[in-house]
C-alpha atoms as a PDB file:
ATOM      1  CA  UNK A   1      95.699  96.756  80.605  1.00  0.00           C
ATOM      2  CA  UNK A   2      96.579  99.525  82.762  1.00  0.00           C
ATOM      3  CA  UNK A   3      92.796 100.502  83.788  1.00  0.00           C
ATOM      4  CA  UNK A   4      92.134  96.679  84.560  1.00  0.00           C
ATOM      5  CA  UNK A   5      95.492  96.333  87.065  1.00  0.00           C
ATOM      6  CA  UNK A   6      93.950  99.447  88.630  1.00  0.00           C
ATOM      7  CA  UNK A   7      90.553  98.708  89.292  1.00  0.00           C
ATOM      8  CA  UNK A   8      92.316  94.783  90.479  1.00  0.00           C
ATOM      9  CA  UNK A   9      94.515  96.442  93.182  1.00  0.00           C
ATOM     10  CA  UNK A  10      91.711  98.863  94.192  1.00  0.00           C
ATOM     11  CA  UNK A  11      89.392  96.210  94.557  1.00  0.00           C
ATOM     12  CA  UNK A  12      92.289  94.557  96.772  1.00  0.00           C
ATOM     13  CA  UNK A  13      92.852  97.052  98.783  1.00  0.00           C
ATOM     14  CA  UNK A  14      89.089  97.596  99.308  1.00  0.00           C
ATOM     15  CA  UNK A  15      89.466  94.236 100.586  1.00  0.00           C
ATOM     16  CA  UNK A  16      92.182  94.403 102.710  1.00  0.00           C
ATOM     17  CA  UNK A  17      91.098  97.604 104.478  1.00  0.00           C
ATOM     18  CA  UNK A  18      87.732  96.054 105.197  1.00  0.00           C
ATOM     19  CA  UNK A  19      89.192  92.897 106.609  1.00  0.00           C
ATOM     20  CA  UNK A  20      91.955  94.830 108.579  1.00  0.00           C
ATOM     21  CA  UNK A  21      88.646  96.795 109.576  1.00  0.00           C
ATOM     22  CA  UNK A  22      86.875  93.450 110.650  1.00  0.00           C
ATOM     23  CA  UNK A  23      89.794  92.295 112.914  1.00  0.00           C
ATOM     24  CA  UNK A  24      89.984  95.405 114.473  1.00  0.00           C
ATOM     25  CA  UNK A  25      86.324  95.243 115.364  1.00  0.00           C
ATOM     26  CA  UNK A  26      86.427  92.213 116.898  1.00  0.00           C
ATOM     27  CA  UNK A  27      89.293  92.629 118.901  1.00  0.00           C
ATOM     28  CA  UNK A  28      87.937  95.984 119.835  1.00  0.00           C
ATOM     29  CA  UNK A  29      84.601  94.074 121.563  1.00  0.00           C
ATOM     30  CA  UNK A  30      86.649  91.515 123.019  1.00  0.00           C
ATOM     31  CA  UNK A  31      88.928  93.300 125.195  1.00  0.00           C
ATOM     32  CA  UNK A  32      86.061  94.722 127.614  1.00  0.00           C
ATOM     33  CA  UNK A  33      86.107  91.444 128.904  1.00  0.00           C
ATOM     34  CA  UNK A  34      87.794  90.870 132.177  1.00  0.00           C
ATOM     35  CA  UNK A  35      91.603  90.365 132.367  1.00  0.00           C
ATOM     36  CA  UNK A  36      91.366  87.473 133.311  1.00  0.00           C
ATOM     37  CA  UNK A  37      89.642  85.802 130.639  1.00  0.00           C
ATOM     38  CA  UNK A  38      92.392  87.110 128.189  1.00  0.00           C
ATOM     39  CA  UNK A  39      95.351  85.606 130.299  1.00  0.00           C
ATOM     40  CA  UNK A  40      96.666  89.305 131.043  1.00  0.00           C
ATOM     41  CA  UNK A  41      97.147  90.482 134.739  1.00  0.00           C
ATOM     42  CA  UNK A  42      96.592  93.921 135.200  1.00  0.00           C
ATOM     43  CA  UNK A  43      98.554  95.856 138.280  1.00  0.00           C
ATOM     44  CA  UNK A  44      95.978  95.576 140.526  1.00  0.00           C
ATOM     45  CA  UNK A  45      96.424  91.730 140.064  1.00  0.00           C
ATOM     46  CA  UNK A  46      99.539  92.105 141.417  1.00  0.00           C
ATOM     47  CA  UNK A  47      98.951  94.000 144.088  1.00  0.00           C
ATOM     48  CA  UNK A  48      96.137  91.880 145.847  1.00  0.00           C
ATOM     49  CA  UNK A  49      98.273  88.850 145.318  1.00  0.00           C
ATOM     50  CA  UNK A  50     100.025  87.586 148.771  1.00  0.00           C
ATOM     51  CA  UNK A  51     103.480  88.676 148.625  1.00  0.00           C
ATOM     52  CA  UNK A  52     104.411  85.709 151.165  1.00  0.00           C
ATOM     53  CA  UNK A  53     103.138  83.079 149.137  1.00  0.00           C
ATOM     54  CA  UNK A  54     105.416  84.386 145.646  1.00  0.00           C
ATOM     55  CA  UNK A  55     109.172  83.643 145.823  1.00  0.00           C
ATOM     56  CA  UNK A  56     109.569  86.152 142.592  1.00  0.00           C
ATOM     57  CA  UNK A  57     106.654  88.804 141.313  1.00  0.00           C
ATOM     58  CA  UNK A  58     105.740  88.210 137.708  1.00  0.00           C
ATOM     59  CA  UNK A  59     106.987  91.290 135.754  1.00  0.00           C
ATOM     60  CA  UNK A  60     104.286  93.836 134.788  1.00  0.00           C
ATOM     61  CA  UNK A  61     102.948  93.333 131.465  1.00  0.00           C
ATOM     62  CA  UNK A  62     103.995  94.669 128.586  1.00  0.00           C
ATOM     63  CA  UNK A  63     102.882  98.186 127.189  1.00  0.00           C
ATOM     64  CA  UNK A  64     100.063  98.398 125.130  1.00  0.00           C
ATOM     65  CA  UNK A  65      99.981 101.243 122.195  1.00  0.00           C
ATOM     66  CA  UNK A  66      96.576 103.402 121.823  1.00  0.00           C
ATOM     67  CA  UNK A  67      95.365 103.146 118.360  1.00  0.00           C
ATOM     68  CA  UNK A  68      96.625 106.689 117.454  1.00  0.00           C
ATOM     69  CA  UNK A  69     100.320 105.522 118.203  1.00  0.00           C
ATOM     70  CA  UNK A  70      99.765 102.088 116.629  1.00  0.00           C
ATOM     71  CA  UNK A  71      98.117 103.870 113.382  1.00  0.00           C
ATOM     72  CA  UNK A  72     101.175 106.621 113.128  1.00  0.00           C
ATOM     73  CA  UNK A  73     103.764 104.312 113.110  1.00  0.00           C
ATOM     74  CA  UNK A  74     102.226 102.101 110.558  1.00  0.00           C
ATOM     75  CA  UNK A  75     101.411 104.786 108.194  1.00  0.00           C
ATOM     76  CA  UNK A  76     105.447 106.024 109.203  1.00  0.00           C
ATOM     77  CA  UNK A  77     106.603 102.290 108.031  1.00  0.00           C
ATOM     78  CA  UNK A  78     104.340 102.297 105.329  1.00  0.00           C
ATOM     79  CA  UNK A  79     106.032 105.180 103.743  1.00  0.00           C
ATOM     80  CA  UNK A  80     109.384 104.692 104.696  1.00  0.00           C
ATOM     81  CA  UNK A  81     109.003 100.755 102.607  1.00  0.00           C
ATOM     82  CA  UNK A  82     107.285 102.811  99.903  1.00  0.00           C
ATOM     83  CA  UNK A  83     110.313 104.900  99.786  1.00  0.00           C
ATOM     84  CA  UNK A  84     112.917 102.399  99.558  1.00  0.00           C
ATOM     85  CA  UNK A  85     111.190 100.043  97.044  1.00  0.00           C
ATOM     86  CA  UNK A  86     111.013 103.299  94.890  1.00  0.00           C
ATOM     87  CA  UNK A  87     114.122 104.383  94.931  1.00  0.00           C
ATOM     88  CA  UNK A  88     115.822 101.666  96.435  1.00  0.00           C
ATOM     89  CA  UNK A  89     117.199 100.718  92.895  1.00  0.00           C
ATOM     90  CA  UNK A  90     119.094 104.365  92.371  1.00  0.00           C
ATOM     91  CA  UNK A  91     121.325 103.134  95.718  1.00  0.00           C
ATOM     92  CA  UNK A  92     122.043 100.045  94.651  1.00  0.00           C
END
């Protein structure tokens, strides 16, 4: 029973990962496209726009994380969950 709940999660997991792998992909080939296409304005958006016309400048848009960032504080999450649903029952 043990071997089959194994091989099921690995199998899941498998699955997961490839379809985490699939999104990232796609969203990878995507986002050469222009800026504008996306909805996002980049700086130099702002800075050709005519200041006379705007009563109030947008804000800047928000930070983006590189995928090494993104990745390290999953995997930092990941663990720290893993932790607590582990040995969450010995606090509580």
């Amino acid at each position: 029973m043990v071997a089959l709940q194994a091989g099921l999660t690995l199998v899941g997991n498998t699955c997961m990962a490839a379809a985490a792998y699939r999104i990232y992909d796609y969203e990878r080939s995507t986002s050469s496209s222009s800026s504008s296409a996306t909805g996002i304005a980049s700086n130099e958006d702002y800075a050709r726009s005519d200041v006379t016309t705007l009563t109030k400048q947008p804000p800047p848009p928000p930070a983006v994380d590189n995928d090494a960032s993104f990745f390290a504080k999953l995997v930092i999450k990941s663990l720290l969950l893993a932790g607590v649903v582990k040995y969450g029952e010995l606090l509580f």
